[in-house]
Protein backbone atom coordinates (compact mmCIF):
# COMPACT_ATOMS: atom_id res chain seq x y z
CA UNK A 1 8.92 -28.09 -1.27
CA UNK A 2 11.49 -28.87 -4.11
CA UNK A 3 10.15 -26.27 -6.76
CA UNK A 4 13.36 -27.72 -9.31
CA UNK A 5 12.14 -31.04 -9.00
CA UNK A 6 8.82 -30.05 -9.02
CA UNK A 7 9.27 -28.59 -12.61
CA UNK A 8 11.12 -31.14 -14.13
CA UNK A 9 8.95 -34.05 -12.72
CA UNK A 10 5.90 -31.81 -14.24
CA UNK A 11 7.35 -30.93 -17.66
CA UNK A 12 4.46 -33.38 -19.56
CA UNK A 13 1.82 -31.67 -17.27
CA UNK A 14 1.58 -28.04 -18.84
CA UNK A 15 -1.88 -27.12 -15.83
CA UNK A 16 0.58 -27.58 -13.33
CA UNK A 17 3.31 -25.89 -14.48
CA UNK A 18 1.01 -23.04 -15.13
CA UNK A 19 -0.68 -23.34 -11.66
CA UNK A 20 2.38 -23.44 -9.65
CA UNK A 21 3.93 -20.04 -12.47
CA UNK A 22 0.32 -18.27 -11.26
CA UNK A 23 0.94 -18.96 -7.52
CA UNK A 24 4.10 -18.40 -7.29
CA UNK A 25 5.62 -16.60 -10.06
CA UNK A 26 8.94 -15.04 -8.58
CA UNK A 27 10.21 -18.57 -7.14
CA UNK A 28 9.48 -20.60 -10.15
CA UNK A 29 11.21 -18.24 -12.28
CA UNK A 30 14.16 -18.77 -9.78
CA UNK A 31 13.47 -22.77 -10.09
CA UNK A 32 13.26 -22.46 -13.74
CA UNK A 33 16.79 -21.52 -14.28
CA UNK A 34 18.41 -25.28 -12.71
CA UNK A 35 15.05 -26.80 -14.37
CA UNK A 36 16.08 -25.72 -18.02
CA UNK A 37 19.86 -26.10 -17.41
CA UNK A 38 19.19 -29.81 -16.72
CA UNK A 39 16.60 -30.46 -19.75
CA UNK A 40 17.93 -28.20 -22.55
CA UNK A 41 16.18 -30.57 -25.08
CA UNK A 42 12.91 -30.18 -23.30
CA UNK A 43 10.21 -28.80 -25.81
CA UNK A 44 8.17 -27.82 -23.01
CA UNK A 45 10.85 -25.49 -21.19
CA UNK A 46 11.88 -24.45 -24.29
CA UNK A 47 8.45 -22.29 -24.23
CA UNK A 48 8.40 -21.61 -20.83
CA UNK A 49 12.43 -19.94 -21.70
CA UNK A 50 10.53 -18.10 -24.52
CA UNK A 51 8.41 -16.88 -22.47
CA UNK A 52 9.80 -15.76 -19.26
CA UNK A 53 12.81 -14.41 -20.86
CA UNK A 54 11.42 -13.13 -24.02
CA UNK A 55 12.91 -9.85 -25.31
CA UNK A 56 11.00 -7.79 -27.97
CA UNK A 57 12.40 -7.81 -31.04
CA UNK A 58 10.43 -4.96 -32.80
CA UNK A 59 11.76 -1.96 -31.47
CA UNK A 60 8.68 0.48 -33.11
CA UNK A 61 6.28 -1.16 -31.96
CA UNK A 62 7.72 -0.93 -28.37
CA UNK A 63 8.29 2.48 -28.65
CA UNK A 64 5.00 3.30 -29.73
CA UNK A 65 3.41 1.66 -26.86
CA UNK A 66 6.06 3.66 -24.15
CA UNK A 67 4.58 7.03 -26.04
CA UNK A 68 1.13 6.16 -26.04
CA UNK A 69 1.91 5.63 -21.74
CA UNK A 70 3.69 8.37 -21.95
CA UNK A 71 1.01 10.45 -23.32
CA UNK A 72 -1.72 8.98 -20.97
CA UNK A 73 0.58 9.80 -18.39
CA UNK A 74 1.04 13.50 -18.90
CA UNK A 75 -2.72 13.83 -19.97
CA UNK A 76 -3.70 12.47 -16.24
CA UNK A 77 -0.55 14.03 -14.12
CA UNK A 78 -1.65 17.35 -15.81
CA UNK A 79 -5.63 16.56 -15.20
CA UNK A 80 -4.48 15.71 -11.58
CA UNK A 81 -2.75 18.92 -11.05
CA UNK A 82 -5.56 20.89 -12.30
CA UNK A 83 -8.76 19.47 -10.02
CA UNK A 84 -6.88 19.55 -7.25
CA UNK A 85 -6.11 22.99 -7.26
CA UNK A 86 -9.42 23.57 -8.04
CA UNK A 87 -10.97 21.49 -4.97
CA UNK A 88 -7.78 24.16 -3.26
CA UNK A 89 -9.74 26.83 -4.21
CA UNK A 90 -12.96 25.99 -2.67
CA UNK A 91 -11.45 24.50 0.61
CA UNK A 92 -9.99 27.92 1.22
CA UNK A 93 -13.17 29.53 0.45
CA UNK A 94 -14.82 26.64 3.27
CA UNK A 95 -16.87 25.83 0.71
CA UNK A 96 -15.72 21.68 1.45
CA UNK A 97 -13.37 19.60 3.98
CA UNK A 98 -9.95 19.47 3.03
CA UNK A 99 -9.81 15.88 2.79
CA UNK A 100 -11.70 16.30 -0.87
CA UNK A 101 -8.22 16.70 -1.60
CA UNK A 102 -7.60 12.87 -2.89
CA UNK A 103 -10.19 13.12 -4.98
CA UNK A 104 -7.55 14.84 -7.04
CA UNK A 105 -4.93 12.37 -6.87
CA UNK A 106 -6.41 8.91 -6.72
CA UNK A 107 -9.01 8.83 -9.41
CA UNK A 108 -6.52 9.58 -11.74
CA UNK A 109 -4.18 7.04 -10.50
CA UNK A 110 -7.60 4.26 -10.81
CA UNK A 111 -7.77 5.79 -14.33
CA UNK A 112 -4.04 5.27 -15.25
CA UNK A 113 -4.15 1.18 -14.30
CA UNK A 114 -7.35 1.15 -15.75
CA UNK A 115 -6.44 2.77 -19.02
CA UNK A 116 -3.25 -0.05 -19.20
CA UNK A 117 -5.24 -2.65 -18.11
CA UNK A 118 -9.22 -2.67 -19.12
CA UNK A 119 -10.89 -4.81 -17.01
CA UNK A 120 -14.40 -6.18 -17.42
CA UNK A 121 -17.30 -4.26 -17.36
CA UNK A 122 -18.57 -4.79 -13.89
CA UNK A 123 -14.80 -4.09 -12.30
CA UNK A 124 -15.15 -1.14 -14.21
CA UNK A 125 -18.93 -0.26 -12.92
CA UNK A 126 -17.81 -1.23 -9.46
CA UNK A 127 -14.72 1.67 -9.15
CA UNK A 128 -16.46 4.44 -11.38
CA UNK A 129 -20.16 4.35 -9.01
CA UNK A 130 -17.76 3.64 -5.62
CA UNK A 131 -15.76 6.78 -6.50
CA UNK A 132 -18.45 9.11 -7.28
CA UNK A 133 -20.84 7.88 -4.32
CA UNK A 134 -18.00 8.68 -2.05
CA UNK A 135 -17.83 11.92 -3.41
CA UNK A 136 -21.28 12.80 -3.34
CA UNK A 137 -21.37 11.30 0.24
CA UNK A 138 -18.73 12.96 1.61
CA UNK A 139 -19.97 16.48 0.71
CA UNK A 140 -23.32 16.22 2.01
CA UNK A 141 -21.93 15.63 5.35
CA UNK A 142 -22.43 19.24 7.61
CA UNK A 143 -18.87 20.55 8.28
CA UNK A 144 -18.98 20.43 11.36
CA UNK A 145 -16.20 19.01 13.80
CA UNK A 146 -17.88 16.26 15.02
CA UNK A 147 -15.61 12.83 15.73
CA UNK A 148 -18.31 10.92 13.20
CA UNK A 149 -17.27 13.04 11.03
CA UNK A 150 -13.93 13.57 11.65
CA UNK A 151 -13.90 9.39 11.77
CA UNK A 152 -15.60 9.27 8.34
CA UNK A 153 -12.44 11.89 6.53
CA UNK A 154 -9.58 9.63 7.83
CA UNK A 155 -11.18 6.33 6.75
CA UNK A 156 -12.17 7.45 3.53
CA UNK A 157 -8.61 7.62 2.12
CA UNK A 158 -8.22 3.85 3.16
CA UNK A 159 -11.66 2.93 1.34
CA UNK A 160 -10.00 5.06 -1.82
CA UNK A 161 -6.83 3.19 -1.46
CA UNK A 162 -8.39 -0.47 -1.91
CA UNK A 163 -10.20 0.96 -4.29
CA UNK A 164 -7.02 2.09 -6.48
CA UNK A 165 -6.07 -1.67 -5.58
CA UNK A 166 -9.16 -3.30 -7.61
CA UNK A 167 -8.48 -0.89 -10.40
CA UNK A 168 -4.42 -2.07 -10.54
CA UNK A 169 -5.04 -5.62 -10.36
CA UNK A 170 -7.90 -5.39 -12.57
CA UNK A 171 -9.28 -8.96 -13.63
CA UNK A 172 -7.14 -10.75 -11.32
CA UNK A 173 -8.24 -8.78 -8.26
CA UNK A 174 -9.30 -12.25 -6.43
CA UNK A 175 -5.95 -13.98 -7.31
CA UNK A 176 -2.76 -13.60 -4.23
CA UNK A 177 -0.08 -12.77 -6.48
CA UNK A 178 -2.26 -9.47 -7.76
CA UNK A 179 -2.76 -7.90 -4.42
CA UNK A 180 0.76 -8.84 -3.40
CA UNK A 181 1.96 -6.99 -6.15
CA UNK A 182 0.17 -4.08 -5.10
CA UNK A 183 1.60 -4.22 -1.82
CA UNK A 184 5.11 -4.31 -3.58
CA UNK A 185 3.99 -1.35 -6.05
CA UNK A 186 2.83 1.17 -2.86
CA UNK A 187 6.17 0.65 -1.11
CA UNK A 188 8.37 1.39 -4.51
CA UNK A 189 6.05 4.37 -5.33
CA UNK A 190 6.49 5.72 -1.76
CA UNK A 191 10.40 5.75 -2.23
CA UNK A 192 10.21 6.95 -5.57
CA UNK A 193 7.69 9.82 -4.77
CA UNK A 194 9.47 10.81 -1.67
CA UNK A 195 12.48 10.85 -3.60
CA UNK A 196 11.16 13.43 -5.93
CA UNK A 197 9.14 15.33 -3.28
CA UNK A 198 12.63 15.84 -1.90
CA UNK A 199 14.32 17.40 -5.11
CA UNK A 200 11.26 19.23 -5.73
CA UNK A 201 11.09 21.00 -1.99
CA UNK A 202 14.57 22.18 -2.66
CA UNK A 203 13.98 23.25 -5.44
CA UNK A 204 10.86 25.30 -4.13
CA UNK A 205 13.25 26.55 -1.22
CA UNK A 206 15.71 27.65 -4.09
CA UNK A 207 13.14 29.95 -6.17
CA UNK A 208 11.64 31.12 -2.94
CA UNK A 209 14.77 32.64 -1.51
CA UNK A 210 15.59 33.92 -5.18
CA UNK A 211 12.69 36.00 -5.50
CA UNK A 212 13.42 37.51 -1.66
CA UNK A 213 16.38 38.37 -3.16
CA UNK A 214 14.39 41.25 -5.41
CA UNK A 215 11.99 41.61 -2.56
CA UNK A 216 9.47 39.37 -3.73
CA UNK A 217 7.30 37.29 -1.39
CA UNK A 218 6.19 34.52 -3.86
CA UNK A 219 5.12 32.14 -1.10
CA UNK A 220 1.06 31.81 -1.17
CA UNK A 221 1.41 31.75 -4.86
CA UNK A 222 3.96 29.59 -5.17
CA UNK A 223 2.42 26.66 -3.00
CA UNK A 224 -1.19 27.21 -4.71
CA UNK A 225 -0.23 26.69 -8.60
CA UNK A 226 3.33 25.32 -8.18
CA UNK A 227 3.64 23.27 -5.56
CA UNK A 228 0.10 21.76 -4.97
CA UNK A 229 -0.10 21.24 -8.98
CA UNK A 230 3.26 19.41 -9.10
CA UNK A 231 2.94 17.23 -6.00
CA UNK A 232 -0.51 15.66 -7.27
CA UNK A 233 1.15 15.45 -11.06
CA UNK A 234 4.32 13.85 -9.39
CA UNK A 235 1.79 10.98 -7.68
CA UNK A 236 0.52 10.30 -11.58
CA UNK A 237 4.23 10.42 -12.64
CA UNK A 238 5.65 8.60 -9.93
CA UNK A 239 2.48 5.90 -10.63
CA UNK A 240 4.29 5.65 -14.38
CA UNK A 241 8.09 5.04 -13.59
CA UNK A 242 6.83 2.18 -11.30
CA UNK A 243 4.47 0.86 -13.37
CA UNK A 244 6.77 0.84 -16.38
CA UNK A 245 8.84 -1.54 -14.02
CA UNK A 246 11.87 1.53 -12.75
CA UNK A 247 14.92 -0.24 -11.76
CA UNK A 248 15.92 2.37 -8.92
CA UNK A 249 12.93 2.28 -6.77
CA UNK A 250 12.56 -1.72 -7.14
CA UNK A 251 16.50 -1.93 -6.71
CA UNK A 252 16.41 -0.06 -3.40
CA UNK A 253 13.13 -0.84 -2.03
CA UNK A 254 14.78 -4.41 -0.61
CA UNK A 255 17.41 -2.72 0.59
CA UNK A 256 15.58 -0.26 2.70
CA UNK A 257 13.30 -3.43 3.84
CA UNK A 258 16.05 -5.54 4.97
CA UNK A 259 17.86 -2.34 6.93
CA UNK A 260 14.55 -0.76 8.33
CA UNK A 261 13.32 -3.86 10.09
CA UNK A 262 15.81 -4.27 12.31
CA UNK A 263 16.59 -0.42 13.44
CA UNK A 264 12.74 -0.75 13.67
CA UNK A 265 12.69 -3.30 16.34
CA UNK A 266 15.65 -2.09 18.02
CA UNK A 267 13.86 1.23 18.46
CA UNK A 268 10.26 0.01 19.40
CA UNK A 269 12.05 -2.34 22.23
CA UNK A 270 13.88 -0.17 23.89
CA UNK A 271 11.05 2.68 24.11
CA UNK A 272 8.61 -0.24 25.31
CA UNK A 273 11.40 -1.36 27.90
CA UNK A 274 11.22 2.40 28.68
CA UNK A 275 7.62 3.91 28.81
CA UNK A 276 7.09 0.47 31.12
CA UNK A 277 10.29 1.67 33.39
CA UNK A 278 8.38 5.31 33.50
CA UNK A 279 5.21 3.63 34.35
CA UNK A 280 3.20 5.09 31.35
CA UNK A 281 -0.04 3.20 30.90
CA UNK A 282 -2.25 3.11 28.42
CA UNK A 283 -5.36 2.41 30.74
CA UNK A 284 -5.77 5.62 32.06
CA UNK A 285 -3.38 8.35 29.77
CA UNK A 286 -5.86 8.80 26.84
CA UNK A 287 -2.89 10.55 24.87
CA UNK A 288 -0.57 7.43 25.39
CA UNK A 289 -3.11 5.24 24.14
CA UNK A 290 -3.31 7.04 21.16
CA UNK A 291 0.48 6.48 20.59
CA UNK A 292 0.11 3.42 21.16
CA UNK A 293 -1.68 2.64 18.45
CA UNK A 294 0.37 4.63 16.15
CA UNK A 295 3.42 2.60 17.29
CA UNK A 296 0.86 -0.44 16.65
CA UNK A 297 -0.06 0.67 12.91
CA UNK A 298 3.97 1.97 12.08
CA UNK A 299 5.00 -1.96 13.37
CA UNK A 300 2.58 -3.32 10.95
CA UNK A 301 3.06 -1.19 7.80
CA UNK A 302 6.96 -1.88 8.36
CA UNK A 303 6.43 -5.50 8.90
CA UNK A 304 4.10 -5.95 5.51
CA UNK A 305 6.53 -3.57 3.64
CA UNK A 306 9.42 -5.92 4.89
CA UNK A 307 7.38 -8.93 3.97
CA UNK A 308 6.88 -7.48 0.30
CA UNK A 309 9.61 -5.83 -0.45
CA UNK A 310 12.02 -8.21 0.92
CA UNK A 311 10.89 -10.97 -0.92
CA UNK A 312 10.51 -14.66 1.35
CA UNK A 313 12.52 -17.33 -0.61
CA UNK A 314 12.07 -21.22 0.89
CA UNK A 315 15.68 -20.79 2.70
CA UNK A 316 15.08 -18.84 6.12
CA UNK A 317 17.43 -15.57 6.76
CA UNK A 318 17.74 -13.43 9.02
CA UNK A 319 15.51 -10.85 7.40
CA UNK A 320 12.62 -13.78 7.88
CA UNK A 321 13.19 -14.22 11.98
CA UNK A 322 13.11 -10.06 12.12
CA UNK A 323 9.96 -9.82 10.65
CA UNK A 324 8.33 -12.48 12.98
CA UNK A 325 9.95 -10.56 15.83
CA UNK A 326 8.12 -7.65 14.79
CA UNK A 327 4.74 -9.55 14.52
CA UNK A 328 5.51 -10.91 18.18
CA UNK A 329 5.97 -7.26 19.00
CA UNK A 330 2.83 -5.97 16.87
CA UNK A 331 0.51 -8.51 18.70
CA UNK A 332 1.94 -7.62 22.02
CA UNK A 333 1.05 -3.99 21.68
CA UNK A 334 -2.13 -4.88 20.02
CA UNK A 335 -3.50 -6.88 22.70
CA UNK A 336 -2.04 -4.33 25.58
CA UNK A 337 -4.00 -1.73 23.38
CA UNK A 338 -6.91 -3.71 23.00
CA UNK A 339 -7.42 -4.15 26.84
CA UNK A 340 -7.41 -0.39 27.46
CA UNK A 341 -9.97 0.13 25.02
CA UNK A 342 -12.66 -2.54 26.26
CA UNK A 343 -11.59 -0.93 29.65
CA UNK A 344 -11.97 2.64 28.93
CA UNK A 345 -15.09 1.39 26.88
CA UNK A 346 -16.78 -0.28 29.83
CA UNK A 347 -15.72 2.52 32.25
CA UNK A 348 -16.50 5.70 30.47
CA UNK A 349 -18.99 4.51 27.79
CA UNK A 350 -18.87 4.00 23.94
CA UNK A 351 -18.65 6.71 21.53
CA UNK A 352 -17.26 7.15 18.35
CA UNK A 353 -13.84 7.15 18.50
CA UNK A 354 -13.15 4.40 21.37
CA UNK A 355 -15.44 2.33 18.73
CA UNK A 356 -13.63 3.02 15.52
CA UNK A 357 -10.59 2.41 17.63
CA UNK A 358 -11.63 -0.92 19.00
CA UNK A 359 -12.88 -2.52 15.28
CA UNK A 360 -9.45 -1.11 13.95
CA UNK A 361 -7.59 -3.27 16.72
CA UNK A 362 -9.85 -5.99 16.75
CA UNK A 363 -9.53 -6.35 12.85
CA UNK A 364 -5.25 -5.90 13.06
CA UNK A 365 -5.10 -8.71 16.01
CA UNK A 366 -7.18 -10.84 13.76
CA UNK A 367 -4.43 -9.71 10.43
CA UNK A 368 -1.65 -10.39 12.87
CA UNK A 369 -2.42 -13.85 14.55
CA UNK A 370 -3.14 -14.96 10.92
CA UNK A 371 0.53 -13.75 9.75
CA UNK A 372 2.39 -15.19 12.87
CA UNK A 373 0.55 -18.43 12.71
CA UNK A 374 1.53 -19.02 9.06
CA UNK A 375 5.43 -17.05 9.20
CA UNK A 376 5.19 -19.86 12.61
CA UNK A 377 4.64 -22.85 10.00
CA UNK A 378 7.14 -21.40 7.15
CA UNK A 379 9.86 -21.52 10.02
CA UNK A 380 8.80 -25.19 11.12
CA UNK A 381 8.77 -25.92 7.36
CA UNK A 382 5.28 -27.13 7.52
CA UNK A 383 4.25 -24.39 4.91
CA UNK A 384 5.93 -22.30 1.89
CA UNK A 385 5.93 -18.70 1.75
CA UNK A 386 2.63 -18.77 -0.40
CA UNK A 387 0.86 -19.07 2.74
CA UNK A 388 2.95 -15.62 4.74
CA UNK A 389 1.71 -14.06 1.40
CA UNK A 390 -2.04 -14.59 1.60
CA UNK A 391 -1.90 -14.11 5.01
CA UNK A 392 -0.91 -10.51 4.03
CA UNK A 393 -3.15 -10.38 1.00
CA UNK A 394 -6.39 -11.96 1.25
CA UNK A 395 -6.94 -9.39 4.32
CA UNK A 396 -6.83 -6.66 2.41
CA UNK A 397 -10.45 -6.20 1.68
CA UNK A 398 -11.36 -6.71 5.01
CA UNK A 399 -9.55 -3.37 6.28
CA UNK A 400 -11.65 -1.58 2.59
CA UNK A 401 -14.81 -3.13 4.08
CA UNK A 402 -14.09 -1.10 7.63
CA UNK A 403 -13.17 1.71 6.06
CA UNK A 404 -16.19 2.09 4.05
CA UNK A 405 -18.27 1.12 7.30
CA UNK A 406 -17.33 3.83 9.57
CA UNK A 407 -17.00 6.13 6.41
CA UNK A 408 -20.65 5.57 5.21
CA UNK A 409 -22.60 4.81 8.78
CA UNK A 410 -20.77 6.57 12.07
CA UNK A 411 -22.08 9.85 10.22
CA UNK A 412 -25.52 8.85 10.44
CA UNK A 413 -25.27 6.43 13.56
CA UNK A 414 -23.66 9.04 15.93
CA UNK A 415 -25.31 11.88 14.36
């Protein structure tokens, strides 16, 4: 597909100009630029200049709106800090399971997209009953160690996380572009936030050894109301800077995409070439199996950051061929992982776990032959990149939906 052409041959048809802008905004704004150089007379691409390169003019008002984010900001990074060290203080006292934690962090993260970007009343409805039902479900459950349970704490974050996804794309949570910007907003806030986290563990390490220095142990103290208060105020803070559109973590994110992949797939070959050379095998090692399968999810968080981050333009690169390396690789340790599960499944019986493990799989093989099949046609040229992109996107929900499945029934099923 010509997008250039595609512009200027549509510049009387103002639906299609917006439909292809909605679908694919980052590419037509690339188009736009040859589009507008040939038709500088053009009416019509004189508003389309207006508005993708408009620059406010009214500096107060601008800076009144940054203040009145900053403000929101600070209210929720400090409201953050402040429930989750009290949740702290009643894990300690065993009161409730750790993993109450989050419910620190990402309500206030929902409530900072939400405050930016009101969506309609039943979006709104939807997140505030979903959070608090979790809540209230996930403390009636006995504390107990039991894998149900156990199952139910590690997919709840996931539920929470597609959850923080309705509330940032708001309205538009059915359209591609949304989700996709999401995608691209977890792996900028994961650079940014580690980036702090960094500067902020020195800086713990610094005030610890200064106080030893007078013969203080400040330790315990330190972690409860310094450390556990700034790291869920830095998630709020690090939400901000990316949401007000921060040039570093969007600058480097590609970057790290684009050298990551590779190293990635250089790595993950040469272990496979070597665990096979060992004889490992997944069948029968219940441990190995397990690593397996974090190889499988590490392969496919790399491979959708890659994907997002790097950005799939209608040439092919190198960066392109990597990625659908990767998804070879991904669906190759998927399947040998899937095997040993219906194997250990029909040989030693179902039970939590091995069944939580097998709908993860079988839902990933699904995600993956969907993304090779369409990355196949975008190499072939049959399809654009639109089509990698929902591949990645519209699957999202599906993974929530599981989540909230083994979250809400294994309790009560395997009880």
């Amino acid at each position: 597909m010509d997008s250039n052409n595609l512009i200027i041959e549509n510049m009387a048809n103002p639906h299609e100009l917006e439909r292809m802008f909605r679908q694919e905004p980052e590419a037509f704004k690339k188009s736009f630029a040859y589009a507008w150089e040939q038709n500088p007379e053009s009416q019509a691409l004189a508003v389309w200049y207006e508005r993708l390169y408009f620059k406010e003019t009214v500096h107060t008002e601008k800076a009144s709106l940054l203040q009145k984010d900053f403000l929101s900001m600070g209210i929720l990074a400090i409201l953050a800090g402040i429930i989750t060290r009290i949740i702290f203080h009643f894990v300690e006292q065993q009161a409730i399971a750790p993993i109450n934690l989050v419910f620190g962090i990402l309500p206030c993260m929902a409530i900072y997209f939400v405050y930016n970007n009101f969506p309609k009343k039943n979006v709104l409805y939807t997140l505030a009953a979903s959070f608090i039902i979790s809540g209230f479900y996930l403390n009636m459950l006995t504390l107990e160690h039991k894998d149900s349970i156990l199952l139910a704490y590690l997919h709840l974050p996931i539920f929470l996380w597609v959850l923080v996804g309705l509330a940032f794309t708001g309205n538009e949570y059915g359209i591609g572009s949304a989700r996709l910007a999401y995608l691209k907003f977890n792996g900028e806030f994961c650079i940014l936030f580690a980036s702090m986290a960094i500067s902020g563990m020195l800086l713990t390490a610094l005030t610890m050894q200064l106080f030893r220095f007078v013969g203080m142990d400040i330790s315990q103290f330190y972690f409860k109301n310094v450390v556990l208060i700034g790291a869920a105020a830095l998630a709020i803070v690090a939400t901000y800077l990316v949401s007000r559109n921060l040039k570093l973590a969007k600058n480097i994110a590609p970057y790290i995409a684009k050298i990551f992949s590779p190293l990635v797939l250089l790595t993950l070959l040469v272990y496979l070439i070597t665990v096979t050379w060992v004889g490992k095998n997944p069948f029968l090692d219940r441990d190995f199996l397990l690593s397996f399968n974090g190889i499988l999810l590490s392969v496919l968080a790399v491979t959708i950051f890659s994907i997002t981050e790097s950005g799939i333009d209608e040439k092919k690169g190198i960066s392109d061929y990597i990625n659908f390396a990767l998804i070879l690789l991904a669906l190759i340790i998927d399947s040998v992982a899937l095997s040993a599960i219906v194997f250990r499944l029909s040989s030693y019986g179902i039970t939590p776990n091995r069944l939580a493990v097998l709908g993860v799989n079988l839902l990933i093989w699904a995600n993956l032959i969907w993304i090779m099949l369409s990355y196949m046609r975008f190499l072939q040229n049959k399809t654009g990149p639109l089509a990698i992109q929902n591949a990645v996107t519209k699957y999202l929900p599906i993974y929530g939906l599981w989540a909230a499945f083994v979250t809400f029934t294994f309790p009560l099923i395997f009880n």
